[in-house]
C-alpha atoms as a PDB file:
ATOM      1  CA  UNK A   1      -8.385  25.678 -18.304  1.00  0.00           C
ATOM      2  CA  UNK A   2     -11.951  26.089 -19.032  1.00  0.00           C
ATOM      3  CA  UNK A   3     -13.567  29.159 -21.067  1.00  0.00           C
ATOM      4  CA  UNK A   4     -12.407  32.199 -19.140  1.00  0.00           C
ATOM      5  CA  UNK A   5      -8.826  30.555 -19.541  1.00  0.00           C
ATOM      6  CA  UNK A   6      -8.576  28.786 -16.072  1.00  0.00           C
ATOM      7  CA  UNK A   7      -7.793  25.202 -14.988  1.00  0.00           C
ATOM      8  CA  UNK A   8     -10.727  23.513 -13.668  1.00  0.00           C
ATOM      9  CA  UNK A   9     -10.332  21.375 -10.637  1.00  0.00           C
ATOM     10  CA  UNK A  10     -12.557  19.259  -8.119  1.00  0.00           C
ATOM     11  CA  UNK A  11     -12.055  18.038  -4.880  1.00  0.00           C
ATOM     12  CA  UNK A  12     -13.382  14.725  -3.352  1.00  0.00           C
ATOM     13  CA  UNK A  13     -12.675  12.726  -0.555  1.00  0.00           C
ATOM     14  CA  UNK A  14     -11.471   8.761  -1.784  1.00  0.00           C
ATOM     15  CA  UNK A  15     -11.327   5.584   0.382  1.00  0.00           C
ATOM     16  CA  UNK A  16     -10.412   2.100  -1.336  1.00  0.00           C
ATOM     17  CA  UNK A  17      -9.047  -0.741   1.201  1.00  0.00           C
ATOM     18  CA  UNK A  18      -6.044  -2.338   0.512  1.00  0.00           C
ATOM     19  CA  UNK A  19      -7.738  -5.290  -0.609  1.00  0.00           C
ATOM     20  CA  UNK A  20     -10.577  -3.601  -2.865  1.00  0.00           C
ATOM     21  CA  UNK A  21      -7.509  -1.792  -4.192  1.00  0.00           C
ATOM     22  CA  UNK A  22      -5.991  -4.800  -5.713  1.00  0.00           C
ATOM     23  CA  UNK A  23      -8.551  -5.111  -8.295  1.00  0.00           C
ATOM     24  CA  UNK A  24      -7.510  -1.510  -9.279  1.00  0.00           C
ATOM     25  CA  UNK A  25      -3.613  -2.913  -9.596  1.00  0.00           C
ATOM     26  CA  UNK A  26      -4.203  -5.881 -11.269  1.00  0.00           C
ATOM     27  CA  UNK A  27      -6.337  -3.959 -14.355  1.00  0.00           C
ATOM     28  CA  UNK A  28      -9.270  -5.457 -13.022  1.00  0.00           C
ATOM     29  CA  UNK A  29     -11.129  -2.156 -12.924  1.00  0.00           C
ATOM     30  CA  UNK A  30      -9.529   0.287 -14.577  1.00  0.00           C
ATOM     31  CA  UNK A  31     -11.153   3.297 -13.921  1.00  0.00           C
ATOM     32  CA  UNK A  32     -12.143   5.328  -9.868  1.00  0.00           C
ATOM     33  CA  UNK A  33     -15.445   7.012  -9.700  1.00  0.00           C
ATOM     34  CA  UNK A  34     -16.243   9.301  -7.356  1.00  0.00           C
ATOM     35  CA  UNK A  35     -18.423  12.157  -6.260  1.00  0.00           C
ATOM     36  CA  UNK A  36     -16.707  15.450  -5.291  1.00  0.00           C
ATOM     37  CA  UNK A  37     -17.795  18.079  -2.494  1.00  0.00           C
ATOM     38  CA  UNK A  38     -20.077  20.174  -4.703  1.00  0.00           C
ATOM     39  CA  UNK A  39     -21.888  16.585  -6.185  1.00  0.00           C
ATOM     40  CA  UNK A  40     -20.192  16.413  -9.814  1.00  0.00           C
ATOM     41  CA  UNK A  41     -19.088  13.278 -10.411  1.00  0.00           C
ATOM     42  CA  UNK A  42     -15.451  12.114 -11.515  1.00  0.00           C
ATOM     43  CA  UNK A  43     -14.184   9.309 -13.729  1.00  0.00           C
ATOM     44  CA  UNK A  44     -10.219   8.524 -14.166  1.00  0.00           C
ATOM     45  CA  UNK A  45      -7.623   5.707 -14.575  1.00  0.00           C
ATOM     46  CA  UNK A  46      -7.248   3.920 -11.224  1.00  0.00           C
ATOM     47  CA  UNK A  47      -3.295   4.403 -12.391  1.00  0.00           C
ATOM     48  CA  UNK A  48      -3.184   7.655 -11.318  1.00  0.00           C
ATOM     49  CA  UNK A  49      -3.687   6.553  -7.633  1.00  0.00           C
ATOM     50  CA  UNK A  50      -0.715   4.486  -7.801  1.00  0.00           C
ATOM     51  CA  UNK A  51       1.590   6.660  -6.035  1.00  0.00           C
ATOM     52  CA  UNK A  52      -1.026   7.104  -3.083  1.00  0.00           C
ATOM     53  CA  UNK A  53      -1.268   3.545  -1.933  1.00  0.00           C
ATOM     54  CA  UNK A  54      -0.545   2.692   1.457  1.00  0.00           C
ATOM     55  CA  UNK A  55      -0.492  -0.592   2.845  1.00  0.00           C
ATOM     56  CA  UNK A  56      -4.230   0.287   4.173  1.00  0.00           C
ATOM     57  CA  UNK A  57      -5.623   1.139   0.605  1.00  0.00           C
ATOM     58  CA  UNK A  58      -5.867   4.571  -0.591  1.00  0.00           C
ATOM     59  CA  UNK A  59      -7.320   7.368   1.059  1.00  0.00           C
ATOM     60  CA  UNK A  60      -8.052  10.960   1.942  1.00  0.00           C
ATOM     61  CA  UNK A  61      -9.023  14.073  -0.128  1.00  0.00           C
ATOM     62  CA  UNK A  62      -7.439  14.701  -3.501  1.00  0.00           C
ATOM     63  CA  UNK A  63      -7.637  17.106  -6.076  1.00  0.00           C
ATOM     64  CA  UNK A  64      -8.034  16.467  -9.916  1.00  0.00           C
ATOM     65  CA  UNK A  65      -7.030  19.039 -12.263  1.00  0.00           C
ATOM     66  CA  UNK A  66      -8.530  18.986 -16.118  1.00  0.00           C
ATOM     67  CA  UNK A  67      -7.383  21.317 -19.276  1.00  0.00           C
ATOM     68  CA  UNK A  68      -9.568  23.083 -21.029  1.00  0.00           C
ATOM     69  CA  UNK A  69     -10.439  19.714 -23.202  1.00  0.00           C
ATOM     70  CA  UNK A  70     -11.181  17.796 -20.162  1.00  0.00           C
ATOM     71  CA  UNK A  71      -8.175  15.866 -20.374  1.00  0.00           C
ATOM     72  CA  UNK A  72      -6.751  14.861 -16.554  1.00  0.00           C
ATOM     73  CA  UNK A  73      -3.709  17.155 -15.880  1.00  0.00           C
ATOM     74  CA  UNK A  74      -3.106  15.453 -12.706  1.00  0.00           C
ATOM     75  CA  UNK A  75      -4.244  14.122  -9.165  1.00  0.00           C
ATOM     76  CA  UNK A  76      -2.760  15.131  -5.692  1.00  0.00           C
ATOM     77  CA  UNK A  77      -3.627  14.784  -2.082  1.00  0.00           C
ATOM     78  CA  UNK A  78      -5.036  17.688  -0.077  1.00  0.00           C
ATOM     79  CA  UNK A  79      -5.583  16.342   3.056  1.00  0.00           C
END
């Protein structure tokens, strides 16, 4: 939730190839970065992606939801 007492959430559109992705796995990188529609950028634990993974990588648009101290709430696919 942010000030008025709502959750805040953006939406971006993600694309990591099955190989890039491995360096995500492995702890590598631990952390995704990525722009959403309206420019803001977003940083999170590559973790949360896990359940997305598809033998091609991960991809399509997601949503991340924060609480009103900018903690991640959680991550699903829109489309």
């Amino acid at each position: 939730m942010n000030m008025n007492g709502k959750t805040d959430r953006i939406c971006f559109r993600l694309y990591i190839a099955a190989d890039e992705y491995k360096k995500y796995y492995s702890g590598e990188i631990r952390y995704v970065l990525a722009r959403s529609y309206d420019g803001r950028s977003v940083k999170f634990p590559a973790s949360y992606l896990r359940r997305f993974v598809s033998h091609g990588g991960v991809s399509g648009e997601f949503e991340i939801e924060y609480d009103e101290n900018r903690r991640l709430r959680g991550i699903r696919r829109i489309g």
